[in-house]
Structures are given as structure tokens and as C-alpha cells.
C-alpha atoms as a PDB file:
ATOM      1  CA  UNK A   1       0.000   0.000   0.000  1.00  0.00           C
ATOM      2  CA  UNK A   2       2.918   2.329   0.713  1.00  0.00           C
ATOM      3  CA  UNK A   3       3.898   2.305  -2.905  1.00  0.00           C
ATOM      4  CA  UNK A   4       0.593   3.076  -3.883  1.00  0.00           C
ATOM      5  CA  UNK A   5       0.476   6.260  -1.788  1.00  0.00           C
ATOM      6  CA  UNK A   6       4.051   6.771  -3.028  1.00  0.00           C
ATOM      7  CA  UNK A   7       2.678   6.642  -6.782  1.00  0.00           C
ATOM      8  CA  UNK A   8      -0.306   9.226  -5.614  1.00  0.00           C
ATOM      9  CA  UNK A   9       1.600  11.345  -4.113  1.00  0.00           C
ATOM     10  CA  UNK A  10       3.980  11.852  -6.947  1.00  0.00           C
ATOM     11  CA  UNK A  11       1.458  12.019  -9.484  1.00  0.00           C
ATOM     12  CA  UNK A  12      -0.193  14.841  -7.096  1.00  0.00           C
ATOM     13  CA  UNK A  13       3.135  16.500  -7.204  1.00  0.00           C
ATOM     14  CA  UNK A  14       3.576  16.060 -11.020  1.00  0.00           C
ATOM     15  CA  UNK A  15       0.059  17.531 -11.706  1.00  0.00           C
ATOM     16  CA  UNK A  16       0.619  20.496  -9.264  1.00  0.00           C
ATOM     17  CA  UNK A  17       4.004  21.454 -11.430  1.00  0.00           C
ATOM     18  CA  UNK A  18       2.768  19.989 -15.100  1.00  0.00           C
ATOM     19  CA  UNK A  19      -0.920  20.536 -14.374  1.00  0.00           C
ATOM     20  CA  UNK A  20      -1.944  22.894 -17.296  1.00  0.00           C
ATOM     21  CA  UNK A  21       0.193  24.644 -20.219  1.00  0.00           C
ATOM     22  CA  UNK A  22       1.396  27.727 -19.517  1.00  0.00           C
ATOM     23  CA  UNK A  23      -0.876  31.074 -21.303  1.00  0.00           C
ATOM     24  CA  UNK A  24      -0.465  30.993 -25.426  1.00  0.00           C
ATOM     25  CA  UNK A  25       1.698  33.912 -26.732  1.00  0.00           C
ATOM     26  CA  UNK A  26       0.648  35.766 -29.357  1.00  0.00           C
ATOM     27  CA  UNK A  27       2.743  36.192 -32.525  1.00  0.00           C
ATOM     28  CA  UNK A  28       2.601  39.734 -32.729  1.00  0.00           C
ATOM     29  CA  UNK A  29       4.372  39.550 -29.145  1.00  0.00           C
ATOM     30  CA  UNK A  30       6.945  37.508 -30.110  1.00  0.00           C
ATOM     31  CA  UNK A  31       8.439  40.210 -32.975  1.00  0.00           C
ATOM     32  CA  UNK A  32       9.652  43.433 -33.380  1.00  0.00           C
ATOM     33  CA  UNK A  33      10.080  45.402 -36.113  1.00  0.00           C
ATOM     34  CA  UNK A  34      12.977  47.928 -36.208  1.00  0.00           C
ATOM     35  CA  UNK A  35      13.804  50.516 -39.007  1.00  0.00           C
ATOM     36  CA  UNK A  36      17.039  49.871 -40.719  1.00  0.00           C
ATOM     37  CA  UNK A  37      18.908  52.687 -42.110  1.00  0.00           C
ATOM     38  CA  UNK A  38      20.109  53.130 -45.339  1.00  0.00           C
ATOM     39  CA  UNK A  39      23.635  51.530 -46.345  1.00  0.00           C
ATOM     40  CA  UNK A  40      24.797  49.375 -43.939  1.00  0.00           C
ATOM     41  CA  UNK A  41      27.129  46.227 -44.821  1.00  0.00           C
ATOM     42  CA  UNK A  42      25.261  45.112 -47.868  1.00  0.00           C
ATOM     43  CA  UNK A  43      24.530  48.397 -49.612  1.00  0.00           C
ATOM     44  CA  UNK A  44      28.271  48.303 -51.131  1.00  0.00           C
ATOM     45  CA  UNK A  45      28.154  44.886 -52.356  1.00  0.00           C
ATOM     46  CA  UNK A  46      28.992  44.456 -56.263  1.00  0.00           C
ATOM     47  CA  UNK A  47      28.087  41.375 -57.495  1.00  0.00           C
ATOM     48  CA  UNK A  48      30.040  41.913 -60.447  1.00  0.00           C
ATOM     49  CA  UNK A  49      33.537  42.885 -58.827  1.00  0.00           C
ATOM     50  CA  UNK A  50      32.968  40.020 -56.121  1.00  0.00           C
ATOM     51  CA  UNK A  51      34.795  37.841 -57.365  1.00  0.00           C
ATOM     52  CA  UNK A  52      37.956  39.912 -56.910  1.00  0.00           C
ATOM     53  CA  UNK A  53      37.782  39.088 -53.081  1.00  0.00           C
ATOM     54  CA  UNK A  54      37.191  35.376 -53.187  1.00  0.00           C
ATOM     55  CA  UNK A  55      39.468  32.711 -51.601  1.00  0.00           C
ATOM     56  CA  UNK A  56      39.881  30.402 -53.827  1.00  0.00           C
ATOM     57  CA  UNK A  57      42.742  27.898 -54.563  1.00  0.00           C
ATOM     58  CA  UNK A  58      42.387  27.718 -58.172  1.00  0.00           C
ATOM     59  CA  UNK A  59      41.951  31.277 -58.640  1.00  0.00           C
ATOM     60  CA  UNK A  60      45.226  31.732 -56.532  1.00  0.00           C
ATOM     61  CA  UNK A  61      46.700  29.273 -58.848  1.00  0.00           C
ATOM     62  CA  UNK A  62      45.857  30.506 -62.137  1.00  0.00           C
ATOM     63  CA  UNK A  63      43.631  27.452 -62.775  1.00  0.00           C
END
């Protein structure tokens, strides 16, 4: 009988902690939306001259 009680008792305890899911949060509470200013890292990117920069072992060898 002891491990009955023991059984109780811990599902008691589990259902005070587990009980019910916490309050839903909505989605627009979740987000924020923030201005970005003009320029910034990708307003001087040329896709044209990129290749320049790249690290690549055939390029570095001519290949």
C-alpha cells in the first residue's frame, strides 16, 4: 500500500508542477520590427567585382 500512496503522491506532485500549459503567446508579441537605415554592410556589395575578393585555390593558382 505504501507504494501506492508513493505513486499518488507523486502524481499529485507532477500535476501540481505539469498541471496545465502555460498562457499561449501571441505572434505579434513575439516580434519586433525595427527601421534599418540606409547603407549598412550590404549596400556596397557588387556582385560583379565580387569575385575579386574570393578565396579560392584555383583562382590563386591561375587554374
Amino acid at each position: 500500500m505504501n507504494e501506492e500512496f508513493g505513486a499518488d503522491a507523486a502524481a499529485a506532485a507532477r500535476h501540481a508542477r505539469y498541471g496545465s500549459l502555460p498562457e499561449r503567446i501571441r505572434f505579434e508579441d513575439m516580434t519586433e520590427e525595427v527601421e534599418v537605415a540606409g547603407g549598412g554592410v550590404n549596400a556596397s556589395y557588387d556582385p560583379e567585382g565580387s569575385w575579386k575578393s574570393s578565396s579560392c585555390l584555383a583562382l590563386d593558382l591561375g587554374l
